[in-house]
PDB file of N, CA and C in Angstrom:
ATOM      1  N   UNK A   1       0.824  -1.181   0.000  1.00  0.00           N
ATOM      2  CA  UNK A   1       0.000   0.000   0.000  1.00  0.00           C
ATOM      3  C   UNK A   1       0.868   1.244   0.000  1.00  0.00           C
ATOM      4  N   UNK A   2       0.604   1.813  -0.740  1.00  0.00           N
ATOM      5  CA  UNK A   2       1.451   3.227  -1.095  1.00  0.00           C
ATOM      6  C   UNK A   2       1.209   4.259   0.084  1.00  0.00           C
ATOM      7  N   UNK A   3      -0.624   4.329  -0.105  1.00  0.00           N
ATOM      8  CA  UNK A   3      -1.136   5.884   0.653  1.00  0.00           C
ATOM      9  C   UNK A   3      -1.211   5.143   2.132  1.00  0.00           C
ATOM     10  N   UNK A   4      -1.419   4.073   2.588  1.00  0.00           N
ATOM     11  CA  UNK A   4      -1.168   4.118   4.028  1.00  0.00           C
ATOM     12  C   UNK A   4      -2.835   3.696   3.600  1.00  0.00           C
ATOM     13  N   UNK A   5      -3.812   4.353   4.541  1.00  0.00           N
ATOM     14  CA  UNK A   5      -5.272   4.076   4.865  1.00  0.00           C
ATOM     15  C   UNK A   5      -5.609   4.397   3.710  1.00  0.00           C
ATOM     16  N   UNK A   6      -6.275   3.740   2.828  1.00  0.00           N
ATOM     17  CA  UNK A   6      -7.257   4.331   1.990  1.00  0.00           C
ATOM     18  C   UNK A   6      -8.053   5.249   1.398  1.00  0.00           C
ATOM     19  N   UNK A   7      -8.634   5.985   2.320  1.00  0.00           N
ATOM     20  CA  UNK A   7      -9.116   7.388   2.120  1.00  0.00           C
ATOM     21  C   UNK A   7      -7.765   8.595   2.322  1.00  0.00           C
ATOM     22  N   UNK A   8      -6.488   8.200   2.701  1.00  0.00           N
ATOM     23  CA  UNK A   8      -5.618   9.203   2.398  1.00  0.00           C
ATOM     24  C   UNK A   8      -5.064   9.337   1.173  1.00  0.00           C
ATOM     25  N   UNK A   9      -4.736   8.490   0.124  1.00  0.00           N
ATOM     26  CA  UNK A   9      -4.699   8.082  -1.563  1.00  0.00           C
ATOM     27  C   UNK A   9      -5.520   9.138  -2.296  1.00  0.00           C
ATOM     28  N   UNK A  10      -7.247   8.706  -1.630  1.00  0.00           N
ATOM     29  CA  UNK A  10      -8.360   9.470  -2.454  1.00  0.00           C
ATOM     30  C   UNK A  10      -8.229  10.685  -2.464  1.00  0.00           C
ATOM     31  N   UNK A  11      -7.579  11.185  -0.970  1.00  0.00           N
ATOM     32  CA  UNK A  11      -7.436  12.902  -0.886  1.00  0.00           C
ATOM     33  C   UNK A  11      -6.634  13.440  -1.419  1.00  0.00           C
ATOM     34  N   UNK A  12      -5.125  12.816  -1.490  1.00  0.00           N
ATOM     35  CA  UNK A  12      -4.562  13.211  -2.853  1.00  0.00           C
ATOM     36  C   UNK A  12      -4.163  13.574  -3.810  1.00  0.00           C
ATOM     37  N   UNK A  13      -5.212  12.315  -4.226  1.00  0.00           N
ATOM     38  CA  UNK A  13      -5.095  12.683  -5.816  1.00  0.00           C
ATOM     39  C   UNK A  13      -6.431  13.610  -5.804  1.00  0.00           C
ATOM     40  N   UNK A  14      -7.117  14.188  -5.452  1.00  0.00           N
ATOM     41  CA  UNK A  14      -8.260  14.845  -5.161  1.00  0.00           C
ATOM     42  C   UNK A  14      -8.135  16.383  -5.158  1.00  0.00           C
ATOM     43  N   UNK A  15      -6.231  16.798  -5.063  1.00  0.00           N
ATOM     44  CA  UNK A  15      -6.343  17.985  -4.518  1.00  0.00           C
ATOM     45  C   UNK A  15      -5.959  18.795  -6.065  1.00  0.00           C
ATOM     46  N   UNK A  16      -6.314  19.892  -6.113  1.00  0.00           N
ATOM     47  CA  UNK A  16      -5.892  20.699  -7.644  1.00  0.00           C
ATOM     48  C   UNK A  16      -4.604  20.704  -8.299  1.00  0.00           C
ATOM     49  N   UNK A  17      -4.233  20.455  -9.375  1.00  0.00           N
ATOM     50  CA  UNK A  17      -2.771  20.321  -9.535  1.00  0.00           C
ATOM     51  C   UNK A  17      -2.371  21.820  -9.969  1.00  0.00           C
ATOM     52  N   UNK A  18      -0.663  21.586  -9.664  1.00  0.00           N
ATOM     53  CA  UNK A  18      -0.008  23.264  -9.481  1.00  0.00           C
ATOM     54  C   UNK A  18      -0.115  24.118 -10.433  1.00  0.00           C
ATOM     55  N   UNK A  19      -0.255  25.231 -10.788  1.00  0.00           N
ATOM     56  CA  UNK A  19      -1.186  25.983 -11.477  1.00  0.00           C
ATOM     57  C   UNK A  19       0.543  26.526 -12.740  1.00  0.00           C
ATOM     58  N   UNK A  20       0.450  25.908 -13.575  1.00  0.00           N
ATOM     59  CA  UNK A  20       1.629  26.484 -14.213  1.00  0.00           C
ATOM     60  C   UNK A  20       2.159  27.733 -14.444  1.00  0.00           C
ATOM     61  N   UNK A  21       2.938  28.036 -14.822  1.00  0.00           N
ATOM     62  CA  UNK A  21       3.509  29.808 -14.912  1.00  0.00           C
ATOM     63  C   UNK A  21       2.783  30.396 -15.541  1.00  0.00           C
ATOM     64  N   UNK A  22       2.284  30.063 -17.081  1.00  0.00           N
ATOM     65  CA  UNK A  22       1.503  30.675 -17.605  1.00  0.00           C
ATOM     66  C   UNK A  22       0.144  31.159 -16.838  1.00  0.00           C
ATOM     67  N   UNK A  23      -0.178  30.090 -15.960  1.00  0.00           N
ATOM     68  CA  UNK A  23      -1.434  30.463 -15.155  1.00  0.00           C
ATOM     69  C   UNK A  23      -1.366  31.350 -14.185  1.00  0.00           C
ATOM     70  N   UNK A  24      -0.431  31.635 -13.722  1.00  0.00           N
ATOM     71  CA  UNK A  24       0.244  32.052 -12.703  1.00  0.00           C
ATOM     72  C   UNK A  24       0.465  33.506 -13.112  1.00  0.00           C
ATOM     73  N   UNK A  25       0.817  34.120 -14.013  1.00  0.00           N
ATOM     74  CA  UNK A  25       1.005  35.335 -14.836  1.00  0.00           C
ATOM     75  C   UNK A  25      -0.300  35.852 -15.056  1.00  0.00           C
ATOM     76  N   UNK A  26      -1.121  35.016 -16.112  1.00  0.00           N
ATOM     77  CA  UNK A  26      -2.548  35.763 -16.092  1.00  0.00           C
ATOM     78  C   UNK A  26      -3.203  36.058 -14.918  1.00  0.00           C
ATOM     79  N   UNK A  27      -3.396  35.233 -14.218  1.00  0.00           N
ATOM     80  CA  UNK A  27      -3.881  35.544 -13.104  1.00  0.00           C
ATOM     81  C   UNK A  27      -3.701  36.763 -12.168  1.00  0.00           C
ATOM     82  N   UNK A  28      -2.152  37.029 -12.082  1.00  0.00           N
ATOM     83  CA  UNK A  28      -1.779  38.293 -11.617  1.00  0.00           C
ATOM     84  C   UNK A  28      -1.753  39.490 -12.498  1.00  0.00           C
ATOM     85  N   UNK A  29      -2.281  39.324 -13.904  1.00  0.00           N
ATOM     86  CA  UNK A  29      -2.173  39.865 -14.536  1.00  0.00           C
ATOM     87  C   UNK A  29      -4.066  40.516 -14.775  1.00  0.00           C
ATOM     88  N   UNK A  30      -4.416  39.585 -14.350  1.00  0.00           N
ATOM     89  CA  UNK A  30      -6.027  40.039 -14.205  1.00  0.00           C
ATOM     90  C   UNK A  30      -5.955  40.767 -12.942  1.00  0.00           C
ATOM     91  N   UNK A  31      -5.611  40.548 -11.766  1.00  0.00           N
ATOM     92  CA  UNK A  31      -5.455  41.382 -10.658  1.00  0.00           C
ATOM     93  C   UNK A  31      -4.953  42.410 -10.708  1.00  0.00           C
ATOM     94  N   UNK A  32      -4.005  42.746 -11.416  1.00  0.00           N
ATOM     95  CA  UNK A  32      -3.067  43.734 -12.116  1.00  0.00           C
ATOM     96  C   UNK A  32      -4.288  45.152 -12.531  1.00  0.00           C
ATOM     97  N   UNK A  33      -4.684  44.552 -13.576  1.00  0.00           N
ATOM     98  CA  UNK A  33      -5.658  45.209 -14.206  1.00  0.00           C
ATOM     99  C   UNK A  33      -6.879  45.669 -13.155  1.00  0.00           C
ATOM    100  N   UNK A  34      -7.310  44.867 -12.438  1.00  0.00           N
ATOM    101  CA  UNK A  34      -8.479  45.516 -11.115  1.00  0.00           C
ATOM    102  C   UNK A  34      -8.162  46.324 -10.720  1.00  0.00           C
ATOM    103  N   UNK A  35      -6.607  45.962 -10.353  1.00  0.00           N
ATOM    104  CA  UNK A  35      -5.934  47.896  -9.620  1.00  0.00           C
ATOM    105  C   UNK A  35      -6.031  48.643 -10.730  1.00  0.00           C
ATOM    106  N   UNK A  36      -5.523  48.463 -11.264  1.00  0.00           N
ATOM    107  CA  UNK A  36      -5.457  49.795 -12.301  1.00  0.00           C
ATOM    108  C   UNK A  36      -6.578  50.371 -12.623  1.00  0.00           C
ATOM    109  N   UNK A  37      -7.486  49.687 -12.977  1.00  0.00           N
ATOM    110  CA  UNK A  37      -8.923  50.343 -13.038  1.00  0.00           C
ATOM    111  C   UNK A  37      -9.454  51.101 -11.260  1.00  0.00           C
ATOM    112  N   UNK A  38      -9.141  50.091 -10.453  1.00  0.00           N
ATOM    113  CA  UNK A  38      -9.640  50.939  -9.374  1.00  0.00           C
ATOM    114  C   UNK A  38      -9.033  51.851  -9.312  1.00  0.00           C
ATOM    115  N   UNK A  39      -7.637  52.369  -9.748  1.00  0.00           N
ATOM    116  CA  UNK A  39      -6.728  53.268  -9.544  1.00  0.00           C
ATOM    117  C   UNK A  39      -7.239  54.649 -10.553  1.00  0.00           C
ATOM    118  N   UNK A  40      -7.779  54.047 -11.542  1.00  0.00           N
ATOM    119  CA  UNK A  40      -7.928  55.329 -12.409  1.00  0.00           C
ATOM    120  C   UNK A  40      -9.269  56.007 -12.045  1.00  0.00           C
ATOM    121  N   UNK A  41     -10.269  54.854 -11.387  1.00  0.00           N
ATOM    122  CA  UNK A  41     -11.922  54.997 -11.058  1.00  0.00           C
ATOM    123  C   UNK A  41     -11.683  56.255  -9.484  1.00  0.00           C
ATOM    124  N   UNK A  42     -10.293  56.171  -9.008  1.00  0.00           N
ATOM    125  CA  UNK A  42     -10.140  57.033  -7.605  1.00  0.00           C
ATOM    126  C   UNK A  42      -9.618  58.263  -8.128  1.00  0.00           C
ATOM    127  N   UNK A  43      -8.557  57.739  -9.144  1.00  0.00           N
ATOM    128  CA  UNK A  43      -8.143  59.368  -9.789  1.00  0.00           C
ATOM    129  C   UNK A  43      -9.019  60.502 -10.358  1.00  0.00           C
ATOM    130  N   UNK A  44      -9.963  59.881 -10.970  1.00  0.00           N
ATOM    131  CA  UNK A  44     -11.191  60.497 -11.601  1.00  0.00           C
ATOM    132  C   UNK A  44     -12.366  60.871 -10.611  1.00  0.00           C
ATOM    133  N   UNK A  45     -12.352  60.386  -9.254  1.00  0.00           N
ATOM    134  CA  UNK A  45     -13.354  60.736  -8.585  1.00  0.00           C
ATOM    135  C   UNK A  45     -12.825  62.012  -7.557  1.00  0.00           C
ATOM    136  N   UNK A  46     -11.130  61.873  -7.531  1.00  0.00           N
ATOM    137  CA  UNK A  46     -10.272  62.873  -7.023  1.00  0.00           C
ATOM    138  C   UNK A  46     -10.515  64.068  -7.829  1.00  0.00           C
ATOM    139  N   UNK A  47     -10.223  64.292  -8.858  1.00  0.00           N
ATOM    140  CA  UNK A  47     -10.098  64.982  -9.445  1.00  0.00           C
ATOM    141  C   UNK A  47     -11.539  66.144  -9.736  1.00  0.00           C
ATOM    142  N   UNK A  48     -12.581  65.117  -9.732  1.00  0.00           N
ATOM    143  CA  UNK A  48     -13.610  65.711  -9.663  1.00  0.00           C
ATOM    144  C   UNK A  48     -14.446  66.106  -8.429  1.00  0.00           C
ATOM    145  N   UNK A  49     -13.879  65.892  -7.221  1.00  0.00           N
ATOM    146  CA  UNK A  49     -13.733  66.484  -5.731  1.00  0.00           C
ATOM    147  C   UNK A  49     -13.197  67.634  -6.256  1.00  0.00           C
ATOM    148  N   UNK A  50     -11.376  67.541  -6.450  1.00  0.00           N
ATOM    149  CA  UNK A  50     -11.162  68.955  -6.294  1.00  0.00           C
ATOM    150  C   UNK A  50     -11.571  70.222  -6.911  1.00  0.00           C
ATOM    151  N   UNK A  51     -12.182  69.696  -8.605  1.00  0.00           N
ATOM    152  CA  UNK A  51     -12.395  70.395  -8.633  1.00  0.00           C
ATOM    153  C   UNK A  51     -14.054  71.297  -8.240  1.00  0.00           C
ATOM    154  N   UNK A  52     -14.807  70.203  -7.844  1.00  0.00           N
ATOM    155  CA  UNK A  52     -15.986  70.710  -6.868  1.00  0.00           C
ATOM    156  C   UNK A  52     -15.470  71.782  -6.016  1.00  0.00           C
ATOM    157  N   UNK A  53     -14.587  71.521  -5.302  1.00  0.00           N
ATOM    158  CA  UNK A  53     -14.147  72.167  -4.202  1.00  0.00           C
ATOM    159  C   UNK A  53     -13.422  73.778  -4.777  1.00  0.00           C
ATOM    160  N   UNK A  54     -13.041  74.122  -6.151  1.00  0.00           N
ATOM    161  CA  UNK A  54     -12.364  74.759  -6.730  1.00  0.00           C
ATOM    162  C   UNK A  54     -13.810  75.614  -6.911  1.00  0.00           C
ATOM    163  N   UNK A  55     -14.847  75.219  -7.127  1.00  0.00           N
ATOM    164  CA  UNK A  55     -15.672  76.211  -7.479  1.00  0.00           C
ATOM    165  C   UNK A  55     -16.569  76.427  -6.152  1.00  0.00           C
ATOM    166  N   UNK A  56     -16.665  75.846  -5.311  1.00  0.00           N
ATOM    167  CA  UNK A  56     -17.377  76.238  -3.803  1.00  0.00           C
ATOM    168  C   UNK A  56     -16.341  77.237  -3.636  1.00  0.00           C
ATOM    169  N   UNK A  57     -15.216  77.487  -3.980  1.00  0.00           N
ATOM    170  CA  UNK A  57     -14.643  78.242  -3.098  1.00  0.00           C
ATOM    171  C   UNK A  57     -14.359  79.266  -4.116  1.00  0.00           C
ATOM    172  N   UNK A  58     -14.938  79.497  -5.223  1.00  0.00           N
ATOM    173  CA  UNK A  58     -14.623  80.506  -6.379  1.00  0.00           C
ATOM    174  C   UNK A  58     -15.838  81.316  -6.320  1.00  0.00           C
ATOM    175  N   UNK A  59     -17.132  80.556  -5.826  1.00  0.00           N
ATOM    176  CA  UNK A  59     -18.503  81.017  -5.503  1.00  0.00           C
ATOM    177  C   UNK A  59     -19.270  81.629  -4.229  1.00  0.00           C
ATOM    178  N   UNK A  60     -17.892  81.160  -3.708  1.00  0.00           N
ATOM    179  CA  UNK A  60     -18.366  81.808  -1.865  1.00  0.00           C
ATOM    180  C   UNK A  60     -19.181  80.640  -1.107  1.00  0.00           C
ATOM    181  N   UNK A  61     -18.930  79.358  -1.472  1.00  0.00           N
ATOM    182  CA  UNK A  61     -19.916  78.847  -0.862  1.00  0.00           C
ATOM    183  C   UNK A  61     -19.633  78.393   0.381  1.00  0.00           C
ATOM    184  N   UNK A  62     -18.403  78.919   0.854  1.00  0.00           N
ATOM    185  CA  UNK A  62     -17.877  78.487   2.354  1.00  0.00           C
ATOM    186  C   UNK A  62     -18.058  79.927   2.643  1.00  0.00           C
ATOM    187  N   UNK A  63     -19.101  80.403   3.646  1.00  0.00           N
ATOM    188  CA  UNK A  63     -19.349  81.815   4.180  1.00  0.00           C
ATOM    189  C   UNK A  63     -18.490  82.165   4.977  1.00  0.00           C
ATOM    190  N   UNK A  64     -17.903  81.124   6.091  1.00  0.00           N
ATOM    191  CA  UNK A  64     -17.071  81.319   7.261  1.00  0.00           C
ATOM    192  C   UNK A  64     -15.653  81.710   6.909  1.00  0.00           C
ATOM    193  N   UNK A  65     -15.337  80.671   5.752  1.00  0.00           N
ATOM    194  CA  UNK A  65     -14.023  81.029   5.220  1.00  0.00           C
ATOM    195  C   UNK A  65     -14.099  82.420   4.441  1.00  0.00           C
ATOM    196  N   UNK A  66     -14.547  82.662   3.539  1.00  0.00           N
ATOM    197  CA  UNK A  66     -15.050  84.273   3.300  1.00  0.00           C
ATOM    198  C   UNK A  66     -14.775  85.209   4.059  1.00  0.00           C
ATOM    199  N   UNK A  67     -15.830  85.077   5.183  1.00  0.00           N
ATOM    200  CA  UNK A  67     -15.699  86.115   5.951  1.00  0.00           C
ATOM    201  C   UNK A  67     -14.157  86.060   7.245  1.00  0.00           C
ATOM    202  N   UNK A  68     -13.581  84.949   7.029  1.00  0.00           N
ATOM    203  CA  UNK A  68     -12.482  85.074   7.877  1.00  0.00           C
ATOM    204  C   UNK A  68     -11.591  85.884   6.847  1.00  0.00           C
ATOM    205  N   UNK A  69     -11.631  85.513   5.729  1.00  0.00           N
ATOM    206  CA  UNK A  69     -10.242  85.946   5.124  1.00  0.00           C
ATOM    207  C   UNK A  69     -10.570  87.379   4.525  1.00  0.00           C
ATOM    208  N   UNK A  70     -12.026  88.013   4.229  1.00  0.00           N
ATOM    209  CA  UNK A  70     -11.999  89.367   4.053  1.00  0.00           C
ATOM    210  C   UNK A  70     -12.812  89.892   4.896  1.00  0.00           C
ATOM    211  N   UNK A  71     -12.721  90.178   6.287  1.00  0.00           N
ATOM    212  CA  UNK A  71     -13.514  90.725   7.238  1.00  0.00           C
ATOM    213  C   UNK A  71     -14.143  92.036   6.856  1.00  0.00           C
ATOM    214  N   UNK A  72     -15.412  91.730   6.723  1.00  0.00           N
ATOM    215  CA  UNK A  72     -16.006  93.072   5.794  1.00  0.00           C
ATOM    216  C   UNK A  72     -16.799  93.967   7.020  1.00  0.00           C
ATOM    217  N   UNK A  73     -16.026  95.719   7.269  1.00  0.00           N
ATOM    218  CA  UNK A  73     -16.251  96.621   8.119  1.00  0.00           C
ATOM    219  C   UNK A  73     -17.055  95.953   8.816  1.00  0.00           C
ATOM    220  N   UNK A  74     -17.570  95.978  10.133  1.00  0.00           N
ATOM    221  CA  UNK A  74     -19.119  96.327  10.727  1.00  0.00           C
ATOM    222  C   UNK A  74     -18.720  97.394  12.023  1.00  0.00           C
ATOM    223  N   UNK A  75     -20.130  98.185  11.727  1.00  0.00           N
ATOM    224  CA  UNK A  75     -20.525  99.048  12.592  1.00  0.00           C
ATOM    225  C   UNK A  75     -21.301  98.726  14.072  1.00  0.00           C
ATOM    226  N   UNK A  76     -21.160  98.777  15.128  1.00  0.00           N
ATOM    227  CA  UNK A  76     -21.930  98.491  15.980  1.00  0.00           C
ATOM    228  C   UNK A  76     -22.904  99.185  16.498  1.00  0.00           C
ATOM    229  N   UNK A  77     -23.823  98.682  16.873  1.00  0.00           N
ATOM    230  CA  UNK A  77     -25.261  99.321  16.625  1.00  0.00           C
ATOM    231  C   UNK A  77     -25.335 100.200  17.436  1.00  0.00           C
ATOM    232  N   UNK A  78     -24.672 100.170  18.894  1.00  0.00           N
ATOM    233  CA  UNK A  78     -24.679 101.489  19.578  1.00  0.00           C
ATOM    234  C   UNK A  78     -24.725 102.679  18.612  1.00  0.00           C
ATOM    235  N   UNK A  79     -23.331 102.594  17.792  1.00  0.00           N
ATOM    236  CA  UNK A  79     -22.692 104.078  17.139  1.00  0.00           C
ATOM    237  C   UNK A  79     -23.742 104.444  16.008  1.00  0.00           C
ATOM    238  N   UNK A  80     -24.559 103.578  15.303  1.00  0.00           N
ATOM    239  CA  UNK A  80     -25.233 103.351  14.530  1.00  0.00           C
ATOM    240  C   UNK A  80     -26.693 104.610  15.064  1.00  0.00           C
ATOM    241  N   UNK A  81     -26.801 104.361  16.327  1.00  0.00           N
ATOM    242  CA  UNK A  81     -27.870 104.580  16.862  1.00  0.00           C
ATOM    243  C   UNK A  81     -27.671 105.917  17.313  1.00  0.00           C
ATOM    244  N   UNK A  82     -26.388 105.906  18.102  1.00  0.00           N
ATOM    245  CA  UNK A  82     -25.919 107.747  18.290  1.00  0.00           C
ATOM    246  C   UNK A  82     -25.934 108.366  16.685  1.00  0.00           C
ATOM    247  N   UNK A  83     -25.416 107.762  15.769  1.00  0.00           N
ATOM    248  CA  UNK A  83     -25.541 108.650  14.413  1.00  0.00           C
ATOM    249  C   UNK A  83     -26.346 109.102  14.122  1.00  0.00           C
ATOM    250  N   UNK A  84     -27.739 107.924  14.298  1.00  0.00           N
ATOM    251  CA  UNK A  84     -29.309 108.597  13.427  1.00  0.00           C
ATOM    252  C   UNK A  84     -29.766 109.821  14.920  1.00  0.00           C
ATOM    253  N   UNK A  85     -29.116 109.621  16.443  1.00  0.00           N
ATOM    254  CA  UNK A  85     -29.504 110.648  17.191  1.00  0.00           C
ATOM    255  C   UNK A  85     -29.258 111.924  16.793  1.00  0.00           C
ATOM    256  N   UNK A  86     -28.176 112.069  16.340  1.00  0.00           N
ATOM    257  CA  UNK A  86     -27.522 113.664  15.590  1.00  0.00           C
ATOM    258  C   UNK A  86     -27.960 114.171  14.993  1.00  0.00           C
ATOM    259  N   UNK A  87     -28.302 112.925  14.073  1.00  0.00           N
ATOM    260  CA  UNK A  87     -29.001 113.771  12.623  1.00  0.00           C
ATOM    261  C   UNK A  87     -30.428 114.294  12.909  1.00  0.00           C
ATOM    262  N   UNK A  88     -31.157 113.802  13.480  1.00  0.00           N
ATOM    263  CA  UNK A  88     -32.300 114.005  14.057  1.00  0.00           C
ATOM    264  C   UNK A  88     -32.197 115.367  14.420  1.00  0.00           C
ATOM    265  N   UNK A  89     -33.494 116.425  14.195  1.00  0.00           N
ATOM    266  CA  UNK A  89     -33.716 116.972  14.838  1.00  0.00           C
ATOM    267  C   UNK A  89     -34.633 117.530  15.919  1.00  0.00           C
ATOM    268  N   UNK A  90     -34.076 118.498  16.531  1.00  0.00           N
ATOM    269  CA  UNK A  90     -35.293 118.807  18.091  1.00  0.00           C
ATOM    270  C   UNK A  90     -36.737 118.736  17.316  1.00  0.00           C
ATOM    271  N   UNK A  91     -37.513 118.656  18.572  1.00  0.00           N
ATOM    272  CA  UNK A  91     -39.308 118.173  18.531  1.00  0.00           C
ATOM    273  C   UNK A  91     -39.745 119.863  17.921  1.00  0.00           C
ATOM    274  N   UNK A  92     -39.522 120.735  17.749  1.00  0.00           N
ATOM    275  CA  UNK A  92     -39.565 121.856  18.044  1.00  0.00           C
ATOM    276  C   UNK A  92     -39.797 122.479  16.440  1.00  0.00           C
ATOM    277  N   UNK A  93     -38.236 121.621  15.820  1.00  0.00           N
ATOM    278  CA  UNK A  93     -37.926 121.851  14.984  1.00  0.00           C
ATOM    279  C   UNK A  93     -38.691 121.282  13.754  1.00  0.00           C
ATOM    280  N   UNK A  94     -38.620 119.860  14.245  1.00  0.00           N
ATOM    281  CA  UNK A  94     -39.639 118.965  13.772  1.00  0.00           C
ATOM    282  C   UNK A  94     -40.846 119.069  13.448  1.00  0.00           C
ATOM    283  N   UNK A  95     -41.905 120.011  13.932  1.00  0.00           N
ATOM    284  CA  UNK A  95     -43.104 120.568  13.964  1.00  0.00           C
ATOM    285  C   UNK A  95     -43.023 121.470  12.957  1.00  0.00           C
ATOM    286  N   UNK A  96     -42.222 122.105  12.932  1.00  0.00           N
ATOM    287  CA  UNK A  96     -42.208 123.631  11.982  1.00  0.00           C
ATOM    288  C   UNK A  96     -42.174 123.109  10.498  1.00  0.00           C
ATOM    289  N   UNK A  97     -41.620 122.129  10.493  1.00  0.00           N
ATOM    290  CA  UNK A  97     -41.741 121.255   8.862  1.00  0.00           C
ATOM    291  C   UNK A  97     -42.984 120.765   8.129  1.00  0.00           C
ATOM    292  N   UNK A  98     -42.959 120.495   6.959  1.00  0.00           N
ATOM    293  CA  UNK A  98     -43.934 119.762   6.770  1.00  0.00           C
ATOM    294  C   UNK A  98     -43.907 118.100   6.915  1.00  0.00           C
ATOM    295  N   UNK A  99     -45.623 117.889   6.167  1.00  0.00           N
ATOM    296  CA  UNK A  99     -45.717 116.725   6.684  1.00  0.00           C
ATOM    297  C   UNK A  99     -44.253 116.053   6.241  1.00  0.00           C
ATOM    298  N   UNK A 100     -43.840 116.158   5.053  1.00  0.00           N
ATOM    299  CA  UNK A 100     -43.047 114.758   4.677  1.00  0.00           C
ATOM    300  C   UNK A 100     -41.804 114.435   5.331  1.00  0.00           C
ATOM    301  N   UNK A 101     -41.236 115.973   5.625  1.00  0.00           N
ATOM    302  CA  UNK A 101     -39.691 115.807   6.214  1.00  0.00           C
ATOM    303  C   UNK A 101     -40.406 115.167   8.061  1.00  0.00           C
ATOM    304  N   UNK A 102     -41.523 115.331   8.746  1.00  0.00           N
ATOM    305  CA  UNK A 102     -42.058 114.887   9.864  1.00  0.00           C
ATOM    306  C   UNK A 102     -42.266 113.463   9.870  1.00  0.00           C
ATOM    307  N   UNK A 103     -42.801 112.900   8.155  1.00  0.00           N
ATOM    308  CA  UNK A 103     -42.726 111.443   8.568  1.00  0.00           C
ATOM    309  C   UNK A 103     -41.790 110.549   8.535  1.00  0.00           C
ATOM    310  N   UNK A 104     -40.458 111.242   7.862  1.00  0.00           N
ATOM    311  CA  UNK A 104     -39.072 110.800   7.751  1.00  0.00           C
ATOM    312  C   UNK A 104     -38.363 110.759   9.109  1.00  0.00           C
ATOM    313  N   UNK A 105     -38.754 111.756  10.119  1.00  0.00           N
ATOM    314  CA  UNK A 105     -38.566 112.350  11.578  1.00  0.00           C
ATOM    315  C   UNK A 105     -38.575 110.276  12.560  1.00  0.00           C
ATOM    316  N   UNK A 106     -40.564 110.533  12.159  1.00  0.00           N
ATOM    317  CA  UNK A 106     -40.933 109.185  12.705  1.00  0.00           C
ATOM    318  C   UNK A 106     -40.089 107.802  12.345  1.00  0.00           C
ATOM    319  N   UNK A 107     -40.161 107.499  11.186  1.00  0.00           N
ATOM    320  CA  UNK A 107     -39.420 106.458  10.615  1.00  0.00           C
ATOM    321  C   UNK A 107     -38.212 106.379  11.233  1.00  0.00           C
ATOM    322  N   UNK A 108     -37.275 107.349  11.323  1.00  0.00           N
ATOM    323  CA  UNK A 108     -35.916 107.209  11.985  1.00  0.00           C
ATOM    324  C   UNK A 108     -36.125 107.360  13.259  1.00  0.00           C
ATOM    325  N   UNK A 109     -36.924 107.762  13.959  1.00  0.00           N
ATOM    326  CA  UNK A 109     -37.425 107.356  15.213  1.00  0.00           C
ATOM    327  C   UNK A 109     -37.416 105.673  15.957  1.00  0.00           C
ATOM    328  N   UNK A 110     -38.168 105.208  14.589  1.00  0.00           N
ATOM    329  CA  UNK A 110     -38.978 103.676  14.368  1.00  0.00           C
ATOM    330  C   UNK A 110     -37.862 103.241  14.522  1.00  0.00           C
ATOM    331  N   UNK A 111     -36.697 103.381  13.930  1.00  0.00           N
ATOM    332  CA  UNK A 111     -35.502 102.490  13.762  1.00  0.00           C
ATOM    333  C   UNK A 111     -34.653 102.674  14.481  1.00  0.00           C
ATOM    334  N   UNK A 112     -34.736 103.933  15.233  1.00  0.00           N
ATOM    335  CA  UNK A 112     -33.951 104.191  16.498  1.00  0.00           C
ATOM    336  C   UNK A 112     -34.605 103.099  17.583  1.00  0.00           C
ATOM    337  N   UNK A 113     -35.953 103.036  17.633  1.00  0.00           N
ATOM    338  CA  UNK A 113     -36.374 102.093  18.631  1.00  0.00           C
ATOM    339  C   UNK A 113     -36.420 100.680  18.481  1.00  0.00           C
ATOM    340  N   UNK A 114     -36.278  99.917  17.319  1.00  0.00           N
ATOM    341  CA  UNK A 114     -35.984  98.841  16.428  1.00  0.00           C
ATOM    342  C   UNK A 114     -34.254  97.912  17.265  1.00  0.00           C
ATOM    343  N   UNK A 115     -33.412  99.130  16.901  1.00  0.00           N
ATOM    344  CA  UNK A 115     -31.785  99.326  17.067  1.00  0.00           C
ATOM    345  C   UNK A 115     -31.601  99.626  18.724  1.00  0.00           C
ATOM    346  N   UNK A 116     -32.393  99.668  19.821  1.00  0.00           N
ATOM    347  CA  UNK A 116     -32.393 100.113  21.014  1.00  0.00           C
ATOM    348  C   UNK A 116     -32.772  97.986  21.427  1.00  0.00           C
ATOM    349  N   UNK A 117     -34.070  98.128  20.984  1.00  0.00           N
ATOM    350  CA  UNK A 117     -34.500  96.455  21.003  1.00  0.00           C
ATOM    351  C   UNK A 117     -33.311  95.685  20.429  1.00  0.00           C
ATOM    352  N   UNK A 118     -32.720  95.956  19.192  1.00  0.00           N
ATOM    353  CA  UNK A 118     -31.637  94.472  19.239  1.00  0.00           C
ATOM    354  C   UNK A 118     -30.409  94.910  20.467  1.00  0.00           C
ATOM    355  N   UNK A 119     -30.236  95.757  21.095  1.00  0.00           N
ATOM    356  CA  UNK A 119     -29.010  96.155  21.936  1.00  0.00           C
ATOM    357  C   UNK A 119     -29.303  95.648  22.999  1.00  0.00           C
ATOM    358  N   UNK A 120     -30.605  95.319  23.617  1.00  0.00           N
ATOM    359  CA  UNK A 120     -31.396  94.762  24.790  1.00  0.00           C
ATOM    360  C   UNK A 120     -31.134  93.246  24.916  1.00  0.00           C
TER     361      UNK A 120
END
């Protein structure tokens, strides 16, 4: 007896025989090719990130970054509020006008009291 027990013979000769060079090449050569395609399928999805990202940021669509990198004036509403006080004039004065420059009076009034409420 060659194989010893019987059912060790059957297993064997049972098992796949060694895969020759030629097989051995294609094979890595088909794997080969999966990368490469996955490789070009990431380059192309890169590429079209950045340049997404090239136009969010050509369009303003990051507000925070915007406004960090060109901090645009602001006035605070106190000073805002002493300004329209100046311009304003006395109740006195105000009367002696007509109606229209009186309802311009009110309105900046309105917004003096508007600008008092957001300071609250």
């Amino acid at each position: 007896m060659l194989g010893g027990v019987d059912g060790e013979g059957a297993a064997a000769s049972e098992t796949a025989p060694e895969p020759t060079l030629d097989e051995v090449i294609a094979s890595l050569e088909e794997i080969l090719g999966q990368f490469e395609e996955a490789i070009v399928a990431l380059t192309s999805k890169l590429e079209k990130f950045e340049s997404s990202e090239k136009t969010q940021k050509g369009s303003g669509a990051s507000i925070t970054e915007s406004l960090l990198k060109n901090p645009k004036p602001m006035v605070p509403v106190e000073d805002v509020a002493k300004m329209i006080r100046n311009v304003l004039p006395s109740p006195m004065v105000e009367r002696s006008w007509g109606l229209g420059p009186q309802r311009m009076c009110q309105e900046l009034r309105s917004v003096l009291l508007k600008l008092n409420g957001k300071v609250q």
